[in-house]
N, C-alpha and C. Protein backbone atom coordinates (compact mmCIF):
# COMPACT_ATOMS: atom_id res chain seq x y z
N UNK A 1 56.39 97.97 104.35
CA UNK A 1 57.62 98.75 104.28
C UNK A 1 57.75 99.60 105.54
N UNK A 2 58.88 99.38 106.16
CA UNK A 2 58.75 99.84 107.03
C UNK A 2 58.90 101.31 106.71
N UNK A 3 59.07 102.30 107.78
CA UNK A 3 59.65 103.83 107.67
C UNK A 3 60.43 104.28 108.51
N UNK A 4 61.32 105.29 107.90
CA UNK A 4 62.62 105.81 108.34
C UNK A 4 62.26 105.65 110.00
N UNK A 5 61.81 106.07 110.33
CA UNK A 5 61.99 106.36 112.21
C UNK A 5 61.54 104.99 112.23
N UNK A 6 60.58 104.39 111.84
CA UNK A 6 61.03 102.55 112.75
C UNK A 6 62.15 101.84 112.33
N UNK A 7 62.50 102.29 111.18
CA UNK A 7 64.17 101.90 111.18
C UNK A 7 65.14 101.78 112.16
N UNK A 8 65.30 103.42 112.44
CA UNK A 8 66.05 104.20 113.34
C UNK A 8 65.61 103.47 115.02
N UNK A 9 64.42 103.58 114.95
CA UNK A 9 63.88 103.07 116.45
C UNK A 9 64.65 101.48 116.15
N UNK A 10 64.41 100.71 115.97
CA UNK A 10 65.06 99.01 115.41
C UNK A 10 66.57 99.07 115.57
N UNK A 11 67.16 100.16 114.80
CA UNK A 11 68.72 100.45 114.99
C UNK A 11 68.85 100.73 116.43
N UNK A 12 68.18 101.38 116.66
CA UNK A 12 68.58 102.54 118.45
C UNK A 12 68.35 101.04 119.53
N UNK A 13 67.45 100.66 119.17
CA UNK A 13 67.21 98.67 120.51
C UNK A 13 68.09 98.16 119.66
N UNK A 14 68.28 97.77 118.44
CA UNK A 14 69.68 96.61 118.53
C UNK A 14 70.94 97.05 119.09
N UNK A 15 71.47 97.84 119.20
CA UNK A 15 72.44 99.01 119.51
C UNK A 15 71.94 98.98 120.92
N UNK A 16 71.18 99.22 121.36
CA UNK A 16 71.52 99.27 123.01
C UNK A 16 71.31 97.63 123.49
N UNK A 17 70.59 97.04 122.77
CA UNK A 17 70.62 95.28 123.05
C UNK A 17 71.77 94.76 123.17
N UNK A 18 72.91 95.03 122.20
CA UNK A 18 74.24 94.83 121.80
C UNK A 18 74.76 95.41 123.01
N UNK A 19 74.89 97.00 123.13
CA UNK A 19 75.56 97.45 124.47
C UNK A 19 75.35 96.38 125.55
N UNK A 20 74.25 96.48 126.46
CA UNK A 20 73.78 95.61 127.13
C UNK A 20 74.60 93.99 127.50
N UNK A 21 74.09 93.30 126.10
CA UNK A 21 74.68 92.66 126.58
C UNK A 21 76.50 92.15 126.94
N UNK A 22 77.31 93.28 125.54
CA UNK A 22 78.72 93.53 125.82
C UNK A 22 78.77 94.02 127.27
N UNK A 23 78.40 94.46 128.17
CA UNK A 23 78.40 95.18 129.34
C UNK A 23 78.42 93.73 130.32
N UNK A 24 77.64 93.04 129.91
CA UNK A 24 77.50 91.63 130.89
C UNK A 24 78.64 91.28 130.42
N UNK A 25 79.07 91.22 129.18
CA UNK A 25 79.96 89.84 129.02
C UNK A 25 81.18 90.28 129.59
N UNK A 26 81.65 92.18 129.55
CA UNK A 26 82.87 92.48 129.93
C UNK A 26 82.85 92.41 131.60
N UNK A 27 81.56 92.32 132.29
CA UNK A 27 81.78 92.28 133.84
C UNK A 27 81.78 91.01 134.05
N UNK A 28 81.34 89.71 133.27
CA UNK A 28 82.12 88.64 133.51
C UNK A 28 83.41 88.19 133.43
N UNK A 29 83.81 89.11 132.32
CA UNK A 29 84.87 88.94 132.39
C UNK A 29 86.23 89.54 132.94
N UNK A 30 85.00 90.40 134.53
CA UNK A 30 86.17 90.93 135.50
C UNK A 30 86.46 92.36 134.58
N UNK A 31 85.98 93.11 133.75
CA UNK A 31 86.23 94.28 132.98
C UNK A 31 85.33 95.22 133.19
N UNK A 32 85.65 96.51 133.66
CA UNK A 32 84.84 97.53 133.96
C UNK A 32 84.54 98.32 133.00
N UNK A 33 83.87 99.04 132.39
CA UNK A 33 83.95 99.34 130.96
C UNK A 33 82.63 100.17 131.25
N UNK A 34 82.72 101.30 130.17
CA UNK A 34 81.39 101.88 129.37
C UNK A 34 81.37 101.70 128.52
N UNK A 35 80.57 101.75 127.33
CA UNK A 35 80.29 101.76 126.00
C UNK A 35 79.35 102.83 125.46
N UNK A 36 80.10 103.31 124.47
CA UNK A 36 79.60 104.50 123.59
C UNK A 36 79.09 104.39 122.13
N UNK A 37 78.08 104.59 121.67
CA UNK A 37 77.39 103.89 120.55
C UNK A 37 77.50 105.17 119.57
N UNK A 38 78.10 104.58 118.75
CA UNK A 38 78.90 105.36 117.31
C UNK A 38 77.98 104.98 115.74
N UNK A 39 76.53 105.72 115.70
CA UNK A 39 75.92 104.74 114.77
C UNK A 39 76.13 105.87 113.45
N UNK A 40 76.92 105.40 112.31
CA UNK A 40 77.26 106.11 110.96
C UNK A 40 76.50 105.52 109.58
N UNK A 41 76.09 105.53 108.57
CA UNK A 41 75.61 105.15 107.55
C UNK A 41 75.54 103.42 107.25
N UNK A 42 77.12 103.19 107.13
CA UNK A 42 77.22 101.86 106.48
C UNK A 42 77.89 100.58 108.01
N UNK A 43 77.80 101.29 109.47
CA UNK A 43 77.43 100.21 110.52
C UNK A 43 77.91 101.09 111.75
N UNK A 44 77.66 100.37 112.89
CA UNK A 44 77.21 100.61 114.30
C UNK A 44 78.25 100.17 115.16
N UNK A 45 78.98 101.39 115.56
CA UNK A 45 80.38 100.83 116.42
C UNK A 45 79.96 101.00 117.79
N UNK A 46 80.16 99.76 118.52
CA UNK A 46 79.85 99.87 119.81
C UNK A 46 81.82 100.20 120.54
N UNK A 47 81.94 101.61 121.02
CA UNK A 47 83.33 101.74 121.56
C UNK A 47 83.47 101.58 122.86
N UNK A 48 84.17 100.10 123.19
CA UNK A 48 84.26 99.72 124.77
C UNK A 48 85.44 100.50 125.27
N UNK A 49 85.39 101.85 126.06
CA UNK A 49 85.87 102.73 127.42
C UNK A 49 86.44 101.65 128.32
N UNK A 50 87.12 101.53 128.75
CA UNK A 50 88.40 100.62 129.83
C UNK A 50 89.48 100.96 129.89
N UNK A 51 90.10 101.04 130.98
CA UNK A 51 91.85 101.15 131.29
C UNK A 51 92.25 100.13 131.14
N UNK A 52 90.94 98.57 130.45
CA UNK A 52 92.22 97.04 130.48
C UNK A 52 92.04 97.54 128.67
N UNK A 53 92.28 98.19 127.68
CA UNK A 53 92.13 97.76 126.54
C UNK A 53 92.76 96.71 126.39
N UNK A 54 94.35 96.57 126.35
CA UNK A 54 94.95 95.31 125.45
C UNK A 54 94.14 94.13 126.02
N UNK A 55 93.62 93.87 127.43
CA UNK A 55 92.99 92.83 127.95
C UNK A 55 91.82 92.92 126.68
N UNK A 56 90.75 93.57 126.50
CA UNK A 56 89.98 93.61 125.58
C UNK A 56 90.04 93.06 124.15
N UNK A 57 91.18 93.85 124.12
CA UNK A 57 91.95 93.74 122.08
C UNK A 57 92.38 91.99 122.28
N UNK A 58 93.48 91.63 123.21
CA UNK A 58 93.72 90.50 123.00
C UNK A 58 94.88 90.59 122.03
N UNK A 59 95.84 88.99 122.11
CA UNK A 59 96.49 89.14 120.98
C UNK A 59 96.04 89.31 119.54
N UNK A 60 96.99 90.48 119.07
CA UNK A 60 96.20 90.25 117.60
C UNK A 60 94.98 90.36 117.22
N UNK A 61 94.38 90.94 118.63
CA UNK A 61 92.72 91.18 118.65
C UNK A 61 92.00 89.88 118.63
N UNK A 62 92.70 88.97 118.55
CA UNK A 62 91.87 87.72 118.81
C UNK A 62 90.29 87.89 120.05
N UNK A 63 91.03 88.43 121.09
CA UNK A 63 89.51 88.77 122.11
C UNK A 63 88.44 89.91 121.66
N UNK A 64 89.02 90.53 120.81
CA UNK A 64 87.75 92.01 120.51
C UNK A 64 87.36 91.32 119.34
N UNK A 65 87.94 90.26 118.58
CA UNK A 65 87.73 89.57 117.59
C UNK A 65 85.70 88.61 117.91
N UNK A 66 86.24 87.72 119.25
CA UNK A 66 85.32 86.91 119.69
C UNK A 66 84.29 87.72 120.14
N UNK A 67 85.00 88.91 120.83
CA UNK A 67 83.36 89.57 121.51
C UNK A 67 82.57 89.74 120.48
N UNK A 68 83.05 90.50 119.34
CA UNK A 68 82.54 90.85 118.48
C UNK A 68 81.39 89.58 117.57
N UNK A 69 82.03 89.00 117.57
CA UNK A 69 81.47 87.77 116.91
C UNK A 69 79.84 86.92 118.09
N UNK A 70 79.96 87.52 119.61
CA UNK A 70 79.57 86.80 120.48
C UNK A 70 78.32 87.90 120.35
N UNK A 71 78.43 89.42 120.48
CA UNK A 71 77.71 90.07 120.86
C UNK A 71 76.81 90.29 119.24
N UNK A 72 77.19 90.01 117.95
CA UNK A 72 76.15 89.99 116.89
C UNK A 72 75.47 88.53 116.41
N UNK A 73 76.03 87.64 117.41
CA UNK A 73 75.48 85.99 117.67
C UNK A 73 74.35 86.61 118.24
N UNK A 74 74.40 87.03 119.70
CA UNK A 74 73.19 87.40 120.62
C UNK A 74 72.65 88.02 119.98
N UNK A 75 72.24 89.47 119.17
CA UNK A 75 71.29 90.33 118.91
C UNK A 75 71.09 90.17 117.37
N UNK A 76 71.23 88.86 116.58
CA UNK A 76 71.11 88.90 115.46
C UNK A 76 70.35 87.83 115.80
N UNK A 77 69.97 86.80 116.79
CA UNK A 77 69.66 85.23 116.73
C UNK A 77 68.76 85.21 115.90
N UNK A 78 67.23 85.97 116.21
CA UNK A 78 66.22 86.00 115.22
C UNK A 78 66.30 86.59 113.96
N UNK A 79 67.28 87.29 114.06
CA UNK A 79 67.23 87.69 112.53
C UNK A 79 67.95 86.54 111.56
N UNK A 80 67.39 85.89 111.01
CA UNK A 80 68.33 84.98 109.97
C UNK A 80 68.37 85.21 108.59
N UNK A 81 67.39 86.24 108.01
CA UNK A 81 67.20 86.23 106.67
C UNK A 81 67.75 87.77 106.46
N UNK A 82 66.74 88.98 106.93
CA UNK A 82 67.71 90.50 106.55
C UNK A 82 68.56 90.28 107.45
N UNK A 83 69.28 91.11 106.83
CA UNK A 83 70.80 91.32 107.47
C UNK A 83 70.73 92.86 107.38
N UNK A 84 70.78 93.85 108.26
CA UNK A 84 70.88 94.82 108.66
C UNK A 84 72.56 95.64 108.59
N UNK A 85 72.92 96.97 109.03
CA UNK A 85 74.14 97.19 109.02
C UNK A 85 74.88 96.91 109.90
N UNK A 86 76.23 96.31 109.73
CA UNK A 86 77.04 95.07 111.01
C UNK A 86 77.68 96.27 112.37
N UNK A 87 77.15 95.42 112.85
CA UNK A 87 77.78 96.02 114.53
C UNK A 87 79.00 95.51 115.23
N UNK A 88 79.98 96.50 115.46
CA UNK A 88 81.50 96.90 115.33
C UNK A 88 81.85 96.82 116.80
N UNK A 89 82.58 96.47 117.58
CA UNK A 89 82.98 96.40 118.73
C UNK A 89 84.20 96.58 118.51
N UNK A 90 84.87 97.61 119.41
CA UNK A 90 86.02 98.38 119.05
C UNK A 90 86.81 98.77 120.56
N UNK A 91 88.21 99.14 120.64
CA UNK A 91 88.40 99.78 122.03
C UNK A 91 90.01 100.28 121.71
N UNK A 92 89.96 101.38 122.06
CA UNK A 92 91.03 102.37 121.92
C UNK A 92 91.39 102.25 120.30
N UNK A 93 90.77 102.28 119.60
CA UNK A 93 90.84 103.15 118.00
C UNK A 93 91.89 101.71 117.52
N UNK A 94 91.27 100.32 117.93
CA UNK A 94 92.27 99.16 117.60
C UNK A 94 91.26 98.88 116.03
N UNK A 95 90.30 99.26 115.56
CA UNK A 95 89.85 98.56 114.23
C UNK A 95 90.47 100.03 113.29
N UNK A 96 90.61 100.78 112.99
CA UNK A 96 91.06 101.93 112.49
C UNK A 96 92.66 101.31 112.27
N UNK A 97 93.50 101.43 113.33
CA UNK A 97 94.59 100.94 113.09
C UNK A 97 95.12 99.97 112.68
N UNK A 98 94.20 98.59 113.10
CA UNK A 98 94.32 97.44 112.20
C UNK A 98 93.68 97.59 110.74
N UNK A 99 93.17 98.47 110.26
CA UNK A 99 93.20 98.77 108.88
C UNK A 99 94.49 99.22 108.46
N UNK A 100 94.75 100.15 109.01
CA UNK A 100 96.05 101.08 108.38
C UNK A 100 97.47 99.72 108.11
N UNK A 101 97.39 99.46 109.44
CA UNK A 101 98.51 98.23 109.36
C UNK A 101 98.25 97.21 108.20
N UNK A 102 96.92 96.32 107.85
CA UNK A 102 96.90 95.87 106.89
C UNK A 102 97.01 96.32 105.82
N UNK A 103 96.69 98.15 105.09
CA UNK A 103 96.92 98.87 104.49
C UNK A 103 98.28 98.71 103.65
N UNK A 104 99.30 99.05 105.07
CA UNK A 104 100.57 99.10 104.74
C UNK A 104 101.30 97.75 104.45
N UNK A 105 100.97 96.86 104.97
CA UNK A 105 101.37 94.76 104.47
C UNK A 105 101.02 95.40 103.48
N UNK A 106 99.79 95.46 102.86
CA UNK A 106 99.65 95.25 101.38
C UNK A 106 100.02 95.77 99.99
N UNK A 107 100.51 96.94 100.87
CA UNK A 107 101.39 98.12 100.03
C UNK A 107 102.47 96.99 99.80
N UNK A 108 103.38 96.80 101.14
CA UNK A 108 104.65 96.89 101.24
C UNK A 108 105.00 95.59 100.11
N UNK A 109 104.22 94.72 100.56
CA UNK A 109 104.04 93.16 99.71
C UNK A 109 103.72 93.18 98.33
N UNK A 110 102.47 93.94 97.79
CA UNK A 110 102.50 94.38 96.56
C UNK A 110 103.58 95.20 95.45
N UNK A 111 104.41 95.97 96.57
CA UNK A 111 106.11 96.77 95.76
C UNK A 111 106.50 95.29 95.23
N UNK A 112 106.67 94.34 96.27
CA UNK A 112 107.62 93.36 96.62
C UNK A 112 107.42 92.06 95.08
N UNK A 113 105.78 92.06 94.98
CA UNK A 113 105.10 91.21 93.82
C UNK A 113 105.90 91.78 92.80
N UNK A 114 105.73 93.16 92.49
CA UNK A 114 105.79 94.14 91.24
C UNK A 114 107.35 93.95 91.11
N UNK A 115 108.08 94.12 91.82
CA UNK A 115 109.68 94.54 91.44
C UNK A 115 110.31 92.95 91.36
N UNK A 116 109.87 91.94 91.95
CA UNK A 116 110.10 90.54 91.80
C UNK A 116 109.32 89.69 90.40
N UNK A 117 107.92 90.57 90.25
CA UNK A 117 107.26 89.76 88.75
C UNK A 117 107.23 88.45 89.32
N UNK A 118 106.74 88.12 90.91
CA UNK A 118 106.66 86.67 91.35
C UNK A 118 105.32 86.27 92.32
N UNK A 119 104.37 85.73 92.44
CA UNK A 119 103.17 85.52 93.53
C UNK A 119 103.95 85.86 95.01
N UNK A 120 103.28 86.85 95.46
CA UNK A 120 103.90 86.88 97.04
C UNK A 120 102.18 86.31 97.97
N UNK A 121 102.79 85.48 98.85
CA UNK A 121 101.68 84.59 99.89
C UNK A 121 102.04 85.68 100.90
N UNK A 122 100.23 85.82 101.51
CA UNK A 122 100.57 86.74 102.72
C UNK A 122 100.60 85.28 104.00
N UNK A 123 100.68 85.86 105.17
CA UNK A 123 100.02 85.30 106.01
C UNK A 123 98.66 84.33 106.17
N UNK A 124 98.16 83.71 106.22
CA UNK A 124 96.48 83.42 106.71
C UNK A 124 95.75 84.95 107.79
N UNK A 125 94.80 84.83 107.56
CA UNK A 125 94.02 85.98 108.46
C UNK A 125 92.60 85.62 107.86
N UNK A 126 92.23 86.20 109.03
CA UNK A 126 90.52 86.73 109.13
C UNK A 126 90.19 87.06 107.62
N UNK A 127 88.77 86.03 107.37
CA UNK A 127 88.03 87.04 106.62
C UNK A 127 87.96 88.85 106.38
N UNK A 128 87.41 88.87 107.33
CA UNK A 128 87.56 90.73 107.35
C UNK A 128 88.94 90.81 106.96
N UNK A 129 89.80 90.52 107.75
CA UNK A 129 91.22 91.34 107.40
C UNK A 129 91.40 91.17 105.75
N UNK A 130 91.22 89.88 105.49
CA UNK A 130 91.76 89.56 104.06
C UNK A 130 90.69 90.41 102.95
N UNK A 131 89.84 90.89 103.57
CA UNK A 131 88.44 92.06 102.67
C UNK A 131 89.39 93.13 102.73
N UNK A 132 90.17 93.54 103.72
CA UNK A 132 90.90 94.81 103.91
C UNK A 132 91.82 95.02 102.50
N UNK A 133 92.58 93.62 102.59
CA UNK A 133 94.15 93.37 101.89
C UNK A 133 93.44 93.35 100.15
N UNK A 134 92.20 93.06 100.04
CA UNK A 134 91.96 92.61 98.70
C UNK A 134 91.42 93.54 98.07
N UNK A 135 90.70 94.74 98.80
CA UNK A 135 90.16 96.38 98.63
C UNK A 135 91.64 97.02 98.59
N UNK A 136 92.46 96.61 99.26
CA UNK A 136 93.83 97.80 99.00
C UNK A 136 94.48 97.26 97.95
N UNK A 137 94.20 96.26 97.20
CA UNK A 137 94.91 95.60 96.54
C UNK A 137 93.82 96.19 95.03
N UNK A 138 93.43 95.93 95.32
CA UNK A 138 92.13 96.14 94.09
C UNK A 138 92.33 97.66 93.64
N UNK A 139 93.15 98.79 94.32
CA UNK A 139 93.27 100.04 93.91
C UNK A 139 94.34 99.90 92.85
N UNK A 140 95.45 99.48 93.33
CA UNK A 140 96.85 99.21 92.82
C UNK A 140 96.49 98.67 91.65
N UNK A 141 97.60 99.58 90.25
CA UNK A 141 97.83 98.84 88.92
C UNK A 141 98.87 97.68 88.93
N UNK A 142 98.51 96.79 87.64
CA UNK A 142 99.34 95.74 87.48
C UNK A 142 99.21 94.47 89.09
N UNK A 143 98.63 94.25 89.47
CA UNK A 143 98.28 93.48 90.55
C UNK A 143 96.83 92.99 90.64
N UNK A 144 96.81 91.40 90.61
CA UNK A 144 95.12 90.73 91.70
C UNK A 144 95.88 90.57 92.70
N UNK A 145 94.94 90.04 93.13
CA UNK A 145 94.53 89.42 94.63
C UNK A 145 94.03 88.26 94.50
N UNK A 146 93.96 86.72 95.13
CA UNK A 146 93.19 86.08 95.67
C UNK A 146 93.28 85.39 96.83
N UNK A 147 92.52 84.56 96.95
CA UNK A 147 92.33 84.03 98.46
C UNK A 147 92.56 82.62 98.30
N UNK A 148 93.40 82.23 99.25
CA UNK A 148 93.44 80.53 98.65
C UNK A 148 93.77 79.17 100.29
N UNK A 149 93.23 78.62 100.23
CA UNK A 149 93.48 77.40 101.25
C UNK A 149 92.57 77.65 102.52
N UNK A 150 91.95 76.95 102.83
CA UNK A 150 90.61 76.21 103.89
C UNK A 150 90.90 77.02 105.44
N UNK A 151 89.88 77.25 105.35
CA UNK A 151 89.76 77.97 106.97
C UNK A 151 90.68 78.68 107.61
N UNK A 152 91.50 78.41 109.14
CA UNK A 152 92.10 78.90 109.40
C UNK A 152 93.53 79.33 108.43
N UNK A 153 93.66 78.33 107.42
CA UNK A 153 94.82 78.48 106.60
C UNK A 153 94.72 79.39 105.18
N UNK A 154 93.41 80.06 105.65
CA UNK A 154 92.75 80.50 104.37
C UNK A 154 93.90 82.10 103.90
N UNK A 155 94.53 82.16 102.98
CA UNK A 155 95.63 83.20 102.69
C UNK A 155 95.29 84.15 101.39
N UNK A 156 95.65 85.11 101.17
CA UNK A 156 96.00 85.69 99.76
C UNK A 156 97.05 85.87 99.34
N UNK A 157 96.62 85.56 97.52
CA UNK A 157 98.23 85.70 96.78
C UNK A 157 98.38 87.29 96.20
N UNK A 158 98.74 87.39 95.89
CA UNK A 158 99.25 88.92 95.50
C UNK A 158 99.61 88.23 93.99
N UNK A 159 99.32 88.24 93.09
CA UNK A 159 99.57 88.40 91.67
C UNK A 159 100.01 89.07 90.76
N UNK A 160 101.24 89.28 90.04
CA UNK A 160 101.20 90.25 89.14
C UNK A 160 100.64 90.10 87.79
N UNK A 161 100.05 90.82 87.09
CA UNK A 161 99.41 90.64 85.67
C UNK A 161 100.69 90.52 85.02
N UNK A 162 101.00 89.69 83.74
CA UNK A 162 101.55 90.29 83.20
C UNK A 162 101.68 91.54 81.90
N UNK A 163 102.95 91.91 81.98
CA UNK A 163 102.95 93.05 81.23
C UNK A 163 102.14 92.77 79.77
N UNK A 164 101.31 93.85 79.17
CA UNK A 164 100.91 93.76 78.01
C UNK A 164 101.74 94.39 76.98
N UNK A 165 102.24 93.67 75.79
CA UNK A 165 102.85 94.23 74.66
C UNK A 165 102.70 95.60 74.22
């Protein structure tokens, strides 16, 4: 078993392993950048500093999407069995706001289920995003959630229960 400070020590090298190598991948990719390591309870935001953010974010975050995905490929390789708390690659407060925005779809779409009494289909999106839509959904009375169709086409329905007698 390990103990708290070799924890912490294990967190503090994956976290700067991660920096590290986001630092290579953004000067390959012609991006000047610092990174500031944001480590909180339940995961580890690495915040990439740049004047290119949208270059970073990408459409739709599609590029902060991949880094993200590239830089816990690299510092997870050996780890295959624990899974530790997930490391966040972020730049100008774009994962915060892409919550709020999915927040509000799911509001707005869920009125839309409720006052229609009809399945409303969102979009397809990201895993994560669709964890967002199905936690904001999961607060709301009289409404599920599920997830339906293969990979990129993978969507949620918005459901209304019906009324009980």
């Amino acid at each position: 078993m390990e103990t708290q400070a070799a924890q912490n020590s294990n967190r503090e090298d994956l976290a700067e392993k991660a920096s590290d190598f986001l630092l290579g991948l953004l000067e390959r990719m012609g991006i000047s950048a610092d990174i500031d390591i944001k480590d909180d309870n339940d995961r580890t935001v690495l915040e990439i500093q740049t004047a290119d953010t949208e270059l970073v974010i990408g459409r739709r975050g599609v590029v902060i999407d991949a880094i993200q995905h590239l830089v816990n490929k690299a510092v997870f390789k050996e780890r295959s069995t624990e899974k530790g708390k997930p490391l966040v690659v972020d730049a100008g407060g774009f994962r915060d706001k892409q919550v709020e925005r999915l927040r509000g779809i799911a509001t707005k779409m869920a009125e839309k289920a409720l006052q229609t009494k009809q399945i409303v289909e969102l979009q397809p999106m990201s895993p994560h995003d669709r964890r967002i839509v199905h936690m904001a959904i999961a607060e709301m009375q009289g409404l599920t959630s599920r997830s339906e169709g293969e990979g990129e086409d993978r969507h949620i329905l918005l459901v209304p229960t019906t009324a009980e007698a």
